[in-house]
Protein backbone atom coordinates (compact mmCIF):
# COMPACT_ATOMS: atom_id res chain seq x y z
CA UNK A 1 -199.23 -124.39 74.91
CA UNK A 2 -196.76 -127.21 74.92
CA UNK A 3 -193.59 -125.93 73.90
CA UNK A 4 -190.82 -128.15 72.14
CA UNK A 5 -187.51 -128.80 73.88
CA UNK A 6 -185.85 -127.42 71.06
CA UNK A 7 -187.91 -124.49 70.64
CA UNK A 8 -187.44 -124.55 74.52
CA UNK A 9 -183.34 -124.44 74.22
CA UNK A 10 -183.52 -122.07 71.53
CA UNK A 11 -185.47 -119.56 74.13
CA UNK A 12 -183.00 -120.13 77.08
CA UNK A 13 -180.13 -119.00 74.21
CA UNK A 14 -181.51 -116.35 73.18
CA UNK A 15 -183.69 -114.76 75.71
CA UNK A 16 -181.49 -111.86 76.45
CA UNK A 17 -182.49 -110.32 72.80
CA UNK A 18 -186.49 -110.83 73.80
CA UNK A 19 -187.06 -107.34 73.10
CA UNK A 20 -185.94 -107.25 69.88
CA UNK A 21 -186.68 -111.19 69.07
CA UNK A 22 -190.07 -110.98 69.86
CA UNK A 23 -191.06 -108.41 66.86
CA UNK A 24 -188.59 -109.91 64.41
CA UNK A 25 -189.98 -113.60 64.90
CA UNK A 26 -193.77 -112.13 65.22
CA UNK A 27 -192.92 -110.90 61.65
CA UNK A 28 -191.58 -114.19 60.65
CA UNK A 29 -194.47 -115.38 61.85
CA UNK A 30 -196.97 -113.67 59.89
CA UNK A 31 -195.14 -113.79 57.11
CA UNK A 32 -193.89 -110.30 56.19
CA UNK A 33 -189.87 -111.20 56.17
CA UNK A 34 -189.45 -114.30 54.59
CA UNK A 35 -186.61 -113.51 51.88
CA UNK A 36 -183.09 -112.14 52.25
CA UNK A 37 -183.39 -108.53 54.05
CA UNK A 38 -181.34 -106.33 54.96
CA UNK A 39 -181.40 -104.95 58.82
CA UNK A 40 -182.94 -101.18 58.25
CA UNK A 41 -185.61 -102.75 56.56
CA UNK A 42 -186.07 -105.33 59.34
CA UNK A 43 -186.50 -103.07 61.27
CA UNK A 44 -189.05 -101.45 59.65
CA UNK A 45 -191.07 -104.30 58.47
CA UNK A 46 -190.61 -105.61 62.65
CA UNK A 47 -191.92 -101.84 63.89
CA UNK A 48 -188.85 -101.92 65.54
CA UNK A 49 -186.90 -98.24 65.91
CA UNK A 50 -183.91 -97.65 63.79
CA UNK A 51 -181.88 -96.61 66.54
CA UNK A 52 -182.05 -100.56 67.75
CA UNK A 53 -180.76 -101.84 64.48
CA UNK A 54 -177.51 -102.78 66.56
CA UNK A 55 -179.59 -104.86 68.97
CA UNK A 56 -181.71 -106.47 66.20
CA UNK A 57 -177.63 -107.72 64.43
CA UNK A 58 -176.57 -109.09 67.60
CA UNK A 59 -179.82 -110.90 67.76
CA UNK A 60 -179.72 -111.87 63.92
CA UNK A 61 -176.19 -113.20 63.90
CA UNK A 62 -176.85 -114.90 67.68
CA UNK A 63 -180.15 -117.04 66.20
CA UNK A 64 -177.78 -117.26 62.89
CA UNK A 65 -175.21 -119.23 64.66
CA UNK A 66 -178.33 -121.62 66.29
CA UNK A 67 -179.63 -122.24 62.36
CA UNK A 68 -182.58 -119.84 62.41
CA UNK A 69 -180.87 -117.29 60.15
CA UNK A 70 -178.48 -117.60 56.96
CA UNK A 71 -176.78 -114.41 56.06
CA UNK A 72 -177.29 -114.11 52.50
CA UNK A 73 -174.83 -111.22 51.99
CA UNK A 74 -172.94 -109.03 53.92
CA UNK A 75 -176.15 -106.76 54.71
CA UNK A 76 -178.59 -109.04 54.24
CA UNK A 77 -180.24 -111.89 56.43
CA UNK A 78 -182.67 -114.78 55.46
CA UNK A 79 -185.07 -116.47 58.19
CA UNK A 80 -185.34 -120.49 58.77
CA UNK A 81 -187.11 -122.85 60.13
CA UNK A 82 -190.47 -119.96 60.37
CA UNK A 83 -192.26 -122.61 62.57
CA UNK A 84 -190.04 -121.98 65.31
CA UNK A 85 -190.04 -118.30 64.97
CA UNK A 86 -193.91 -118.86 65.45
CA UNK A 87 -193.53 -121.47 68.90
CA UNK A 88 -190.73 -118.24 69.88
CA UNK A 89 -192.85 -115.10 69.20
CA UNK A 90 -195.06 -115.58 72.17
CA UNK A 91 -192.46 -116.67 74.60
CA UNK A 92 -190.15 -113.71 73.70
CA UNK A 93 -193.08 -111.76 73.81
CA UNK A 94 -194.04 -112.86 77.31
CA UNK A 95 -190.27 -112.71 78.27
CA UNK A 96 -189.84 -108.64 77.21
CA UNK A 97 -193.38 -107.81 79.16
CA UNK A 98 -192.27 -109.70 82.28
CA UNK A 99 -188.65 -107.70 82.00
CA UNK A 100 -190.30 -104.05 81.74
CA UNK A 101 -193.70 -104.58 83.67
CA UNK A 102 -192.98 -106.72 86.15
CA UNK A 103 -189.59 -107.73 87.10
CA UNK A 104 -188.13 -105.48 89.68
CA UNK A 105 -183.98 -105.72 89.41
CA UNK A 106 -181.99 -107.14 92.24
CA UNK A 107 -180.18 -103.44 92.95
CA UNK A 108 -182.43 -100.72 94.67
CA UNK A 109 -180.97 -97.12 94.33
CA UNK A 110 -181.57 -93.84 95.78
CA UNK A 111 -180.96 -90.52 94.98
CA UNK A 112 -178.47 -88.49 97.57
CA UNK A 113 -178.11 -85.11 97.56
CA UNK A 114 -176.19 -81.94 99.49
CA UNK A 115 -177.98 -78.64 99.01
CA UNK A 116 -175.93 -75.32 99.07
CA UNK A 117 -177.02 -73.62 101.94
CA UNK A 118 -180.25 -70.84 101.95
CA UNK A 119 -180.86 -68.77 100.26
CA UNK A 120 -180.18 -71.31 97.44
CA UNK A 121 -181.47 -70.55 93.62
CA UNK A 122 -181.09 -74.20 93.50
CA UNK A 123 -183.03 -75.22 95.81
CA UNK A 124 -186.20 -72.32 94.96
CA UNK A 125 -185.77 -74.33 91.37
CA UNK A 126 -186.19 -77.78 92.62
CA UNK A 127 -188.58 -76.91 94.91
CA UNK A 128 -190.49 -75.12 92.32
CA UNK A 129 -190.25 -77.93 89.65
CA UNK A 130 -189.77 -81.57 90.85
CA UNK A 131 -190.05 -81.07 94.31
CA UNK A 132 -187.30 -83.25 96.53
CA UNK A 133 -189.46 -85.83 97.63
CA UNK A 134 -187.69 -89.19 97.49
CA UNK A 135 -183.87 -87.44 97.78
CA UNK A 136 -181.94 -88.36 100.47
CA UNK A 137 -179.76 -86.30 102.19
CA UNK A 138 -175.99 -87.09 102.27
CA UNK A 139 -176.00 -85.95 105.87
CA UNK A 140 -178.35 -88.53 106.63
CA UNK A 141 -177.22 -91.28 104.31
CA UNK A 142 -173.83 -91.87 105.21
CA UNK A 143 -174.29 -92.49 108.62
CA UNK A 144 -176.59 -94.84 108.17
CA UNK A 145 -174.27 -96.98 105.72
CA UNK A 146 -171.84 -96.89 108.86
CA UNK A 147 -174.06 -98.31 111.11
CA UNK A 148 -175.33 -101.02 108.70
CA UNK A 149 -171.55 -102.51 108.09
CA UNK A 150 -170.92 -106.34 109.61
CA UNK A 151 -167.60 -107.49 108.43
CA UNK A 152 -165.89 -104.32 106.78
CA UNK A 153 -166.46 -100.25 106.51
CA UNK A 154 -164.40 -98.25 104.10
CA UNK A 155 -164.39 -94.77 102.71
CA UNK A 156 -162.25 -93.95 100.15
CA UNK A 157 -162.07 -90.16 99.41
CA UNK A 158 -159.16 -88.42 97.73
CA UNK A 159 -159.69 -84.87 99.25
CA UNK A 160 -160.13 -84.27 103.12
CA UNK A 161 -159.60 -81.44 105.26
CA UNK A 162 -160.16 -80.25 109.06
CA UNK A 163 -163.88 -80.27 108.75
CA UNK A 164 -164.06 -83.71 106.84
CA UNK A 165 -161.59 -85.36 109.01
CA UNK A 166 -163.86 -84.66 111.65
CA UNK A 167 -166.83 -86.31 109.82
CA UNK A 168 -164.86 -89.22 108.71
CA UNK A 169 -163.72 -89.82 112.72
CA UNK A 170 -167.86 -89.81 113.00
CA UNK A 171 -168.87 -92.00 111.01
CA UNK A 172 -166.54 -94.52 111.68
CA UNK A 173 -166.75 -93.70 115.54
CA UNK A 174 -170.98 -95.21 114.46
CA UNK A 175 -169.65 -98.60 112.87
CA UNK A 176 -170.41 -101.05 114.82
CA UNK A 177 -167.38 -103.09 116.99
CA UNK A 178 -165.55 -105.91 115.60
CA UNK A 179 -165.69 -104.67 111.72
CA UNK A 180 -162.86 -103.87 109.93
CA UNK A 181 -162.19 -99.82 109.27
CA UNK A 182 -160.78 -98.73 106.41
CA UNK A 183 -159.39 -95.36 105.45
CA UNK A 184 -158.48 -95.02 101.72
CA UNK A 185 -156.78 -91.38 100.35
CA UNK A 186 -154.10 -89.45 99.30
CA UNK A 187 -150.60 -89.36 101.13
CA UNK A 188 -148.51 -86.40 100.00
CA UNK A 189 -145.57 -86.32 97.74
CA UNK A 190 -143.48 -87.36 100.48
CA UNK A 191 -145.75 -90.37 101.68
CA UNK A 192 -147.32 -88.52 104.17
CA UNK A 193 -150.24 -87.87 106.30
CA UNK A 194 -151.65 -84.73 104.69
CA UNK A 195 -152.20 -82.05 107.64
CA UNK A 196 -155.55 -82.46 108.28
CA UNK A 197 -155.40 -86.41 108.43
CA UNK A 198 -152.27 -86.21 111.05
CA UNK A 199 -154.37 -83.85 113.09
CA UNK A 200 -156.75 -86.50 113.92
CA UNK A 201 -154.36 -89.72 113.44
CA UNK A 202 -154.37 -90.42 117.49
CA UNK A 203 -158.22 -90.52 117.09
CA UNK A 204 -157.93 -92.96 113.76
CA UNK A 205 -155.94 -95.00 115.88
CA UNK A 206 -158.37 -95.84 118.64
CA UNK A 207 -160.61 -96.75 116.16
CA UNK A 208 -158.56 -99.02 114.61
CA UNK A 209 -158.93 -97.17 111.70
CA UNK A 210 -156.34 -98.23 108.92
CA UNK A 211 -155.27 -95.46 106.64
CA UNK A 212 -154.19 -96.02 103.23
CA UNK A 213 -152.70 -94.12 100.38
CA UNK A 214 -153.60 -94.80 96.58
CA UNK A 215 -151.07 -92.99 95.42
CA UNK A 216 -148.78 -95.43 93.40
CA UNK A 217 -145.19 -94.64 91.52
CA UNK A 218 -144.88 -96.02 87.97
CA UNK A 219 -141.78 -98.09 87.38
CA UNK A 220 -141.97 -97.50 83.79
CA UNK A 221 -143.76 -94.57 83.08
CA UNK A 222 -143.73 -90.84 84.74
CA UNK A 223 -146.46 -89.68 87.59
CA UNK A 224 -148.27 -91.57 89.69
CA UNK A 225 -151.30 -93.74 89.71
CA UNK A 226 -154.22 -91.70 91.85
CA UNK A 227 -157.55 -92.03 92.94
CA UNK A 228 -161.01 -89.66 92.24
CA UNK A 229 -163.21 -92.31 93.44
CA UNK A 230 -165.75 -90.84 96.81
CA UNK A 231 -167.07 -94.25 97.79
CA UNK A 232 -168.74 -95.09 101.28
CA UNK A 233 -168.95 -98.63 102.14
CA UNK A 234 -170.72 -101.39 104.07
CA UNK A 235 -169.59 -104.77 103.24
CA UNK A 236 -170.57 -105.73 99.94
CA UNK A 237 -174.23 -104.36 99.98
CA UNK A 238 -174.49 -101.01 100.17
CA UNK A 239 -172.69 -98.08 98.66
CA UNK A 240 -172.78 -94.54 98.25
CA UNK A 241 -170.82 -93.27 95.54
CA UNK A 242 -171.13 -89.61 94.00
CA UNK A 243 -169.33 -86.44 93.81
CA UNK A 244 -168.93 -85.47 97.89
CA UNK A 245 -165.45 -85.00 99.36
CA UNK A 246 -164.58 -85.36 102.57
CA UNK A 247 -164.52 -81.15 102.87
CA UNK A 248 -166.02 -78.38 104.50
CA UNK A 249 -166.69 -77.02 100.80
CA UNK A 250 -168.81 -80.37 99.63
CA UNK A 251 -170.38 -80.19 103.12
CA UNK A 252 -171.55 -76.79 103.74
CA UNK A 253 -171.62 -74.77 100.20
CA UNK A 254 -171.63 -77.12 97.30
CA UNK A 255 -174.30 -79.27 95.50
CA UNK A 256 -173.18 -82.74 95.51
CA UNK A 257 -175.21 -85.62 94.01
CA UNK A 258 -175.15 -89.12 94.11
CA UNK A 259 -176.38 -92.52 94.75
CA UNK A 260 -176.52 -95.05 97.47
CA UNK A 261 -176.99 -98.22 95.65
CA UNK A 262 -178.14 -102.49 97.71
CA UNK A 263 -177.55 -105.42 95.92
CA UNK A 264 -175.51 -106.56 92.92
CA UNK A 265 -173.86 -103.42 91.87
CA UNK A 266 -172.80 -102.75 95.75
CA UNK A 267 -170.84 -105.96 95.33
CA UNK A 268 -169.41 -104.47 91.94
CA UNK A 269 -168.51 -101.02 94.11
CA UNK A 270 -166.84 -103.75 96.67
CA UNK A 271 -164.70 -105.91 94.03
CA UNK A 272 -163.09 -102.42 92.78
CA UNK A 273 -162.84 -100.70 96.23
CA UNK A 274 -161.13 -104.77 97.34
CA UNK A 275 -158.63 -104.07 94.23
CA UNK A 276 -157.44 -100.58 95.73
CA UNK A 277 -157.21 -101.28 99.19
CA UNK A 278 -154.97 -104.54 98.07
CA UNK A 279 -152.92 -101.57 96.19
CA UNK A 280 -152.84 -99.24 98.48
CA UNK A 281 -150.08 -98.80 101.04
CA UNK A 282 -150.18 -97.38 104.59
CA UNK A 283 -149.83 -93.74 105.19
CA UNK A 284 -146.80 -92.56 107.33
């Protein structure tokens, strides 16, 4: 099928909306909205669920602005140029399969978990249901992100005590020499090393370990500005980030959950974790 550069342009602009665009011009296409309608009804006459009506206005008013709609009141819209709609249809079409049956996304992420200990009603459950095939456990996991580091290795954990201060020295005591190792928590009110971080500070030390507080005064405002985030990271491709804290509580009693997450959104984890190390100050 040749396909005209406009018709061509058009598709570039608006292929983002292909799952909605594709029924809406298919409908154009055979004819069944071709006067002023209003977007419910669109909808219905595109097979299109109601609960996407947002998606199908964003579309409406993006193909408006390229001449392919007129808005013909304030709830109604009015199709142009239906020959295009009927070169778009397909490609849409082909566009919105591609995106759900074959495209596989640039981030890969996997599910990390810390069972409470046995006898766990938890664990009987999960067992009993879904099973815990494909789960990952933390324990495993977050050694492995330390090893896999290059150029930089940072956890950033509000909460530690003796037992995680031990399994931070660990992991970082796995990273690899020559990359940067980066510390990220609490200082007390005072600015200082909480206890169970000064017990272990010699041992940070040798391993170049730089310690940092997020825990910023407001000029203009009361309190302070403070982190929640639990983020484990290599470089800027991989990631754990969940609800563990660097204590013997998440480590030996609690359920914790979350995700270890390559690619794109490991850089996104790595822009924000950038923005509070740049923040944060060193501990005392």
């Amino acid at each position: 099928m040749l396909i005209r550069p406009e018709s061509r342009a058009l598709f570039l602009q608006l292929a983002r909306h292909s799952d909605v665009a594709a029924a809406v011009c298919a409908s154009i296409a055979d004819g069944s909205f071709s006067g002023a309608t209003d977007v419910r009804k669109i909808c219905t006459i595109a097979g299109i669920a109601m609960a996407r009506a947002a998606e199908v206005e964003e579309f409406l008013c993006t193909a408006g602005a390229a001449q392919l709609f007129q808005r013909a009141s304030q709830r109604t819209w009015k199709p142009l140029a239906p020959e295009i709609h009927r070169e778009l249809a397909p490609l849409f079409l082909g566009a919105s399969l591609y995106r759900s049956e074959v495209h596989a996304d640039r981030d890969r992420v996997q599910v990390v978990v810390t069972k409470p200990p046995a006898p766990s009603q938890f664990t009987k459950q999960l067992l009993e249901t879904a099973g815990d095939w494909g789960l990952i456990d933390t324990k495993e996991a977050l050694p492995g992100i330390a090893e896999s580091a290059r150029n930089r290795f940072c956890v950033m954990t509000p909460y530690i005590d003796d037992t995680g201060a031990l399994i931070l020295l660990n992991l970082f005591a796995r990273v690899p020499a020559g990359v940067q190792r980066v510390l990220i928590s609490r200082a007390d009110s005072g600015d200082s090393m909480p206890s169970s971080l000064r017990a272990v500070a010699g041992d940070l030390a040798a391993l170049n370990v730089r310690v940092l507080s997020f825990r910023i005064g407001r000029a203009d405002a009361t309190g302070n500005e403070t982190s929640h985030a639990k983020v484990v990271l290599a470089d800027d491709h991989t990631a754990y980030v969940g609800s563990l804290n660097m204590n013997r509580w998440s480590f030996e009693y609690s359920l914790e959950l979350g995700v270890c997450v390559s690619g794109r959104s490991a850089a996104l984890i790595a822009d924000v974790v950038t923005a509070a190390e740049r923040v944060s100050v060193l501990m005392r």
